[in-house]
PDB file of N, CA and C in Angstrom:
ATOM      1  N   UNK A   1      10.957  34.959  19.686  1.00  0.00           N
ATOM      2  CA  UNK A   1      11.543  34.259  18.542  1.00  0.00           C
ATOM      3  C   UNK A   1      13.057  34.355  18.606  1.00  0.00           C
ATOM      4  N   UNK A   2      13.731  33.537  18.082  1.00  0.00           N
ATOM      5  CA  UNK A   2      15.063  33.628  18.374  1.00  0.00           C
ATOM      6  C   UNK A   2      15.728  33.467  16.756  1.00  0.00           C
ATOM      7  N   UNK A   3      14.972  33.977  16.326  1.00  0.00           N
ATOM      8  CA  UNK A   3      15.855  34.669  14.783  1.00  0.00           C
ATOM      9  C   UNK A   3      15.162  33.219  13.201  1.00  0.00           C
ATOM     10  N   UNK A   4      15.025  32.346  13.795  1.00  0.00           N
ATOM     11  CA  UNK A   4      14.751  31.310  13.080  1.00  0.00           C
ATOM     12  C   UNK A   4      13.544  31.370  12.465  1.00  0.00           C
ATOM     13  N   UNK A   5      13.388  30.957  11.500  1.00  0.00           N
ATOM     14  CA  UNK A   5      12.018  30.684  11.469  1.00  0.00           C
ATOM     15  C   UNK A   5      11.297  29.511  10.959  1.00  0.00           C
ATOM     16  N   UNK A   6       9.781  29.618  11.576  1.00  0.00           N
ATOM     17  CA  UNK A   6       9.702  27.890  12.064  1.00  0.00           C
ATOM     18  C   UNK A   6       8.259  27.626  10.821  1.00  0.00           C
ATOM     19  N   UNK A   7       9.159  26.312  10.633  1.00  0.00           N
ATOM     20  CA  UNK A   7       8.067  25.782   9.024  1.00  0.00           C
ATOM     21  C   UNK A   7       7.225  24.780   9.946  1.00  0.00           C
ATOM     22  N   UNK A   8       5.869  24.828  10.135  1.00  0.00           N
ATOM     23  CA  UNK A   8       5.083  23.582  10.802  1.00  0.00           C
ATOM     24  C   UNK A   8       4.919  22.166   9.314  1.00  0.00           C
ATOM     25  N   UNK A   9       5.183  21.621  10.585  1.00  0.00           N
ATOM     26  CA  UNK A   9       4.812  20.268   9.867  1.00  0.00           C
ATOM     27  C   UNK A   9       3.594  19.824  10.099  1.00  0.00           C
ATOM     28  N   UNK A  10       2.683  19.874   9.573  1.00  0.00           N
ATOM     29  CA  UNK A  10       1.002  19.464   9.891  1.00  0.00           C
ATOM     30  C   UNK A  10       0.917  17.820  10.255  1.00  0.00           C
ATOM     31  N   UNK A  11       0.154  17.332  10.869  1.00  0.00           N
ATOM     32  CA  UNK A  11       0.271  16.317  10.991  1.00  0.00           C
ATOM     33  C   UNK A  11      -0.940  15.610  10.122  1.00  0.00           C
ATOM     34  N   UNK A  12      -1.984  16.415   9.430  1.00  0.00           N
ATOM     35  CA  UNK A  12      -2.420  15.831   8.220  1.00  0.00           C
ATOM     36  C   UNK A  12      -1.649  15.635   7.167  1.00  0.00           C
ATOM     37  N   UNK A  13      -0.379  16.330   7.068  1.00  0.00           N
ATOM     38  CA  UNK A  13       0.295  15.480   5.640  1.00  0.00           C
ATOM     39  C   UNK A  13       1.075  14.761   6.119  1.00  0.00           C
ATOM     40  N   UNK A  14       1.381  14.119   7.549  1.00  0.00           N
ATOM     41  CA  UNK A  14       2.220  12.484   7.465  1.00  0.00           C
ATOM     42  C   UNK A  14       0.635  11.680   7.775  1.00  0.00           C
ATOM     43  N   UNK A  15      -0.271  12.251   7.781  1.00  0.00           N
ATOM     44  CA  UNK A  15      -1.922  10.737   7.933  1.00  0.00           C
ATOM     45  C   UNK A  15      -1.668  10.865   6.248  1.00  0.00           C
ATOM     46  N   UNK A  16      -2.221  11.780   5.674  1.00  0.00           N
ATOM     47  CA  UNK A  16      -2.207  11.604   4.370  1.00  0.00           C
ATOM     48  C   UNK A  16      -1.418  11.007   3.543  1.00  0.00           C
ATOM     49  N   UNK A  17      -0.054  11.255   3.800  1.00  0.00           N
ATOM     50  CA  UNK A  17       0.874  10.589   3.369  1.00  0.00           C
ATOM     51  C   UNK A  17       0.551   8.718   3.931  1.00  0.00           C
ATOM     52  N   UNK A  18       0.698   8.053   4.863  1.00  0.00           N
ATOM     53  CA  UNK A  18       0.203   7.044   5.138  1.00  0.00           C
ATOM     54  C   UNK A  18      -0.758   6.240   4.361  1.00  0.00           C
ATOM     55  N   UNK A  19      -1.258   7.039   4.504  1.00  0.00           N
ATOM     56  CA  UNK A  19      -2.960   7.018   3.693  1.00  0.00           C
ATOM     57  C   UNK A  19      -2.518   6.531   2.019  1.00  0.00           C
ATOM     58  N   UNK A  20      -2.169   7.354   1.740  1.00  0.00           N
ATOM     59  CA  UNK A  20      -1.714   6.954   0.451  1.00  0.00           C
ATOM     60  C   UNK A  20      -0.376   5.913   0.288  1.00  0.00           C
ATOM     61  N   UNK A  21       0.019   5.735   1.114  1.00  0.00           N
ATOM     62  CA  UNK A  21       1.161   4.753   0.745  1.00  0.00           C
ATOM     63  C   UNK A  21       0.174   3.318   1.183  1.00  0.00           C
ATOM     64  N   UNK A  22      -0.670   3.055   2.175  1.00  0.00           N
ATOM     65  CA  UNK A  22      -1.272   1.988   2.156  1.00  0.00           C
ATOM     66  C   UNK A  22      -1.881   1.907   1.102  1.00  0.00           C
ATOM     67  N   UNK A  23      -3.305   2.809   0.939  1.00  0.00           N
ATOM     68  CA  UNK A  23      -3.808   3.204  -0.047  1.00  0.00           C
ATOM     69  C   UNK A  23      -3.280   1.817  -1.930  1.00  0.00           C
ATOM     70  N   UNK A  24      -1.806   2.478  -1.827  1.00  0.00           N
ATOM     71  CA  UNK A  24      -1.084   2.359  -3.010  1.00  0.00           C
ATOM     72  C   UNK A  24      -0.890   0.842  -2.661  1.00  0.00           C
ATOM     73  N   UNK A  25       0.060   0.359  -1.573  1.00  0.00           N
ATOM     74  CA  UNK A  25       0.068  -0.719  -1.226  1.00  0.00           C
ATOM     75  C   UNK A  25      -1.025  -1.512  -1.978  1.00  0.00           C
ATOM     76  N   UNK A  26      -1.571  -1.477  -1.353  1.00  0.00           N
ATOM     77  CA  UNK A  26      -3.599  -2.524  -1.863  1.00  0.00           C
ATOM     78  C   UNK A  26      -2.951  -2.349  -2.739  1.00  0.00           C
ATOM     79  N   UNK A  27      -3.611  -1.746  -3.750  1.00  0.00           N
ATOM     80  CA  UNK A  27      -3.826  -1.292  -5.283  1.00  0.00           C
ATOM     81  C   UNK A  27      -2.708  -1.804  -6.032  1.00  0.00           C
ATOM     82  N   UNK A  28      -1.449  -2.040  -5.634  1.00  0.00           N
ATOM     83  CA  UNK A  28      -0.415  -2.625  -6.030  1.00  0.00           C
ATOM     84  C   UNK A  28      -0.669  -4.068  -6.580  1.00  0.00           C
ATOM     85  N   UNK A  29      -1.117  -4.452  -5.465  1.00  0.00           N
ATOM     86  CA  UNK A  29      -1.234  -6.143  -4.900  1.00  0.00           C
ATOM     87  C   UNK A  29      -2.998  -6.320  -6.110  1.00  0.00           C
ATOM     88  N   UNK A  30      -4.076  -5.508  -5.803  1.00  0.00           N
ATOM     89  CA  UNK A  30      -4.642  -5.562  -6.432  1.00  0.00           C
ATOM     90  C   UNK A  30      -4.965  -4.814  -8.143  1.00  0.00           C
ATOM     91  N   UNK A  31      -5.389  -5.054  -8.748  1.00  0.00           N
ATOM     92  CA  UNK A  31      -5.667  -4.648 -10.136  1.00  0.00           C
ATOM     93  C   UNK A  31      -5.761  -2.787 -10.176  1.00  0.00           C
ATOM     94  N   UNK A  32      -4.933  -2.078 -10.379  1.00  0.00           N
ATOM     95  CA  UNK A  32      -5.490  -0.731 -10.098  1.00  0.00           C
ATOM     96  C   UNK A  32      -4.243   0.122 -10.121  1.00  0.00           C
ATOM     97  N   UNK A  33      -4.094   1.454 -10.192  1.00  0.00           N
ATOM     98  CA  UNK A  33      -3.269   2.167 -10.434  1.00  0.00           C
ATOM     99  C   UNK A  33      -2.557   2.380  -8.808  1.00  0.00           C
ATOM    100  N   UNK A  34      -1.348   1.238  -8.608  1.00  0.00           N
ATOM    101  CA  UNK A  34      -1.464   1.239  -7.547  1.00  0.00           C
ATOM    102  C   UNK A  34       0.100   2.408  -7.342  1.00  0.00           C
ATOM    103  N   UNK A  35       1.338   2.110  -8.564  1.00  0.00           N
ATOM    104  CA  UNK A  35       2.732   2.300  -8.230  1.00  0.00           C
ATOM    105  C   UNK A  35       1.926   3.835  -7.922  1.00  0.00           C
ATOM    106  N   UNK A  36       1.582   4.644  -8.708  1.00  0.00           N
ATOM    107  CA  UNK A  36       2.019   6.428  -8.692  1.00  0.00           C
ATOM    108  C   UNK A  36       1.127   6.321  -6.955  1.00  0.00           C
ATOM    109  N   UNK A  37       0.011   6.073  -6.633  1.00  0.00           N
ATOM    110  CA  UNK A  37      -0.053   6.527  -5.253  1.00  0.00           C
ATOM    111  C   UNK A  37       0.844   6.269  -4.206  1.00  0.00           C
ATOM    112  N   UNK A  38       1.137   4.783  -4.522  1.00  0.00           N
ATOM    113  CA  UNK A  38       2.462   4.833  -3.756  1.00  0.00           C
ATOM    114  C   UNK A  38       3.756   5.625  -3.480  1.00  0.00           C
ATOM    115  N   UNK A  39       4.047   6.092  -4.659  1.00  0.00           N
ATOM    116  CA  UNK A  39       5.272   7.561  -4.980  1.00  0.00           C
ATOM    117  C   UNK A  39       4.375   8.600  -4.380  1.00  0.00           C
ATOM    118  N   UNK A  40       3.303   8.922  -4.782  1.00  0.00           N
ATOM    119  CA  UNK A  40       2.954  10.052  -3.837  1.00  0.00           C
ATOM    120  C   UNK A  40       2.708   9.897  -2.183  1.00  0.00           C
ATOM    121  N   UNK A  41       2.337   9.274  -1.729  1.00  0.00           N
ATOM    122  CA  UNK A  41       2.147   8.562  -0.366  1.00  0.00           C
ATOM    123  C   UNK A  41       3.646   8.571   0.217  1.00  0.00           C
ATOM    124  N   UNK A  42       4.898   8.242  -0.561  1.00  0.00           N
ATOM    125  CA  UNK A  42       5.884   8.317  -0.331  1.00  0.00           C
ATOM    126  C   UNK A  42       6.649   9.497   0.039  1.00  0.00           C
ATOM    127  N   UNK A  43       6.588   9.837  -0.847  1.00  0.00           N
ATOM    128  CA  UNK A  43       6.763  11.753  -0.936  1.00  0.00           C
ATOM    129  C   UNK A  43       6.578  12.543  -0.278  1.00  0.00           C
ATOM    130  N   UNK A  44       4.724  12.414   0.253  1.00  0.00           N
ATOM    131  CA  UNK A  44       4.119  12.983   1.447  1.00  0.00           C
ATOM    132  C   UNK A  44       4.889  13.008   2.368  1.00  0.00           C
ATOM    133  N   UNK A  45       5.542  11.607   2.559  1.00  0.00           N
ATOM    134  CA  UNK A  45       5.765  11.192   3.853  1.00  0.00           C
ATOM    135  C   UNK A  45       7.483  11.966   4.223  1.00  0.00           C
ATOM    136  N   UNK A  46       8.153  11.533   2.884  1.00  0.00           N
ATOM    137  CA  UNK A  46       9.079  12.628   3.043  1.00  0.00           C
ATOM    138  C   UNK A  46       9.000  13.854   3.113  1.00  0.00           C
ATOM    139  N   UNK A  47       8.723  14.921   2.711  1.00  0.00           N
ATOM    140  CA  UNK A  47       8.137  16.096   2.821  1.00  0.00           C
ATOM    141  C   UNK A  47       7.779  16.182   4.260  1.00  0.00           C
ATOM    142  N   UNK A  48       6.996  15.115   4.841  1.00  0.00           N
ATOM    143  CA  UNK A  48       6.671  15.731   6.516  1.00  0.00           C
ATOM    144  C   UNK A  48       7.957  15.510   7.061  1.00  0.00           C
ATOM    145  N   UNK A  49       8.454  14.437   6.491  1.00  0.00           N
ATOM    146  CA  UNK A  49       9.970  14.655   7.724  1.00  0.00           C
ATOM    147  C   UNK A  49      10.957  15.491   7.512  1.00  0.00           C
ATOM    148  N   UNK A  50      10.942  15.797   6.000  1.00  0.00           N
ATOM    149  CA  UNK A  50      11.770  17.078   6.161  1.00  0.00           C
ATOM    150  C   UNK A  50      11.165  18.287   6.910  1.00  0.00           C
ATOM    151  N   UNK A  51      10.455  18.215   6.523  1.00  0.00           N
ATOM    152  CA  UNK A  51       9.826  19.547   7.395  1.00  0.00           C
ATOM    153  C   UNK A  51      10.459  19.219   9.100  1.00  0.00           C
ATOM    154  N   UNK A  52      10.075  18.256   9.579  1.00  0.00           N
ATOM    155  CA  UNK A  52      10.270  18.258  11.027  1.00  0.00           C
ATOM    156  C   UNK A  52      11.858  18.365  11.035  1.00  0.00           C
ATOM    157  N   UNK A  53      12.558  17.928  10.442  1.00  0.00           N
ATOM    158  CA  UNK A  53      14.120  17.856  10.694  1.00  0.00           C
ATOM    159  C   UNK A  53      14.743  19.352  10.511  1.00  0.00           C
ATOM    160  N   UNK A  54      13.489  20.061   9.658  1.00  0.00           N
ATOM    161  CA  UNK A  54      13.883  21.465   9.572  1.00  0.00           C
ATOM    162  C   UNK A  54      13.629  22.490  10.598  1.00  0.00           C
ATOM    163  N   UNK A  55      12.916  21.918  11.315  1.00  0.00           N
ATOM    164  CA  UNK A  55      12.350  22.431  12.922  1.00  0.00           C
ATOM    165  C   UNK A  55      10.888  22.662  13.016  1.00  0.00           C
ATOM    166  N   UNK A  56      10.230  22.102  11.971  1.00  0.00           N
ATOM    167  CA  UNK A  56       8.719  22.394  12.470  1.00  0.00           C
ATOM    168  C   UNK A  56       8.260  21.623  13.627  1.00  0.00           C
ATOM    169  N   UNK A  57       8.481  20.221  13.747  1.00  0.00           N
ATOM    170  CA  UNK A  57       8.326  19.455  14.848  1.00  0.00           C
ATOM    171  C   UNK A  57       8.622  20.522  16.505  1.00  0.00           C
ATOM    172  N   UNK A  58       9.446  20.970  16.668  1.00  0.00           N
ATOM    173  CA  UNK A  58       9.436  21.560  18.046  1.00  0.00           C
ATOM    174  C   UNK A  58       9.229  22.136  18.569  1.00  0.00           C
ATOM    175  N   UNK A  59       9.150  21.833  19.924  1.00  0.00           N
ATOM    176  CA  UNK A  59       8.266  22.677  20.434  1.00  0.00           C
ATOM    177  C   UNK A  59       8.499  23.235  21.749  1.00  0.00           C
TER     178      UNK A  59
END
């Protein structure tokens, strides 16, 4: 280890994240609680990239 320490970024929370931003997408377009999955789907998705920009990505 070289002093750092390393946050993993899972790669089920950028599918999940996806997931829910399509997810939300539809639901938008169709009749249904579409905006909040979309913000969460969104979120997810940030959250995984921070994580990777924070060094979980490397390897």
């Amino acid at each position: 280890m070289n002093g750092r320490s390393r946050i993993p970024a899972p790669r089920w929370l950028l599918g999940s994240g996806a997931a829910f931003v399509g997810a939300g997408a539809v639901m938008y377009v169709l009749p249904g609680p579409g905006l909040p999955l979309l913000g969460v789907g969104v979120l997810l998705l940030l959250v995984a990239a921070l994580l990777r920009l924070l060094g979980g990505g490397r390897r």
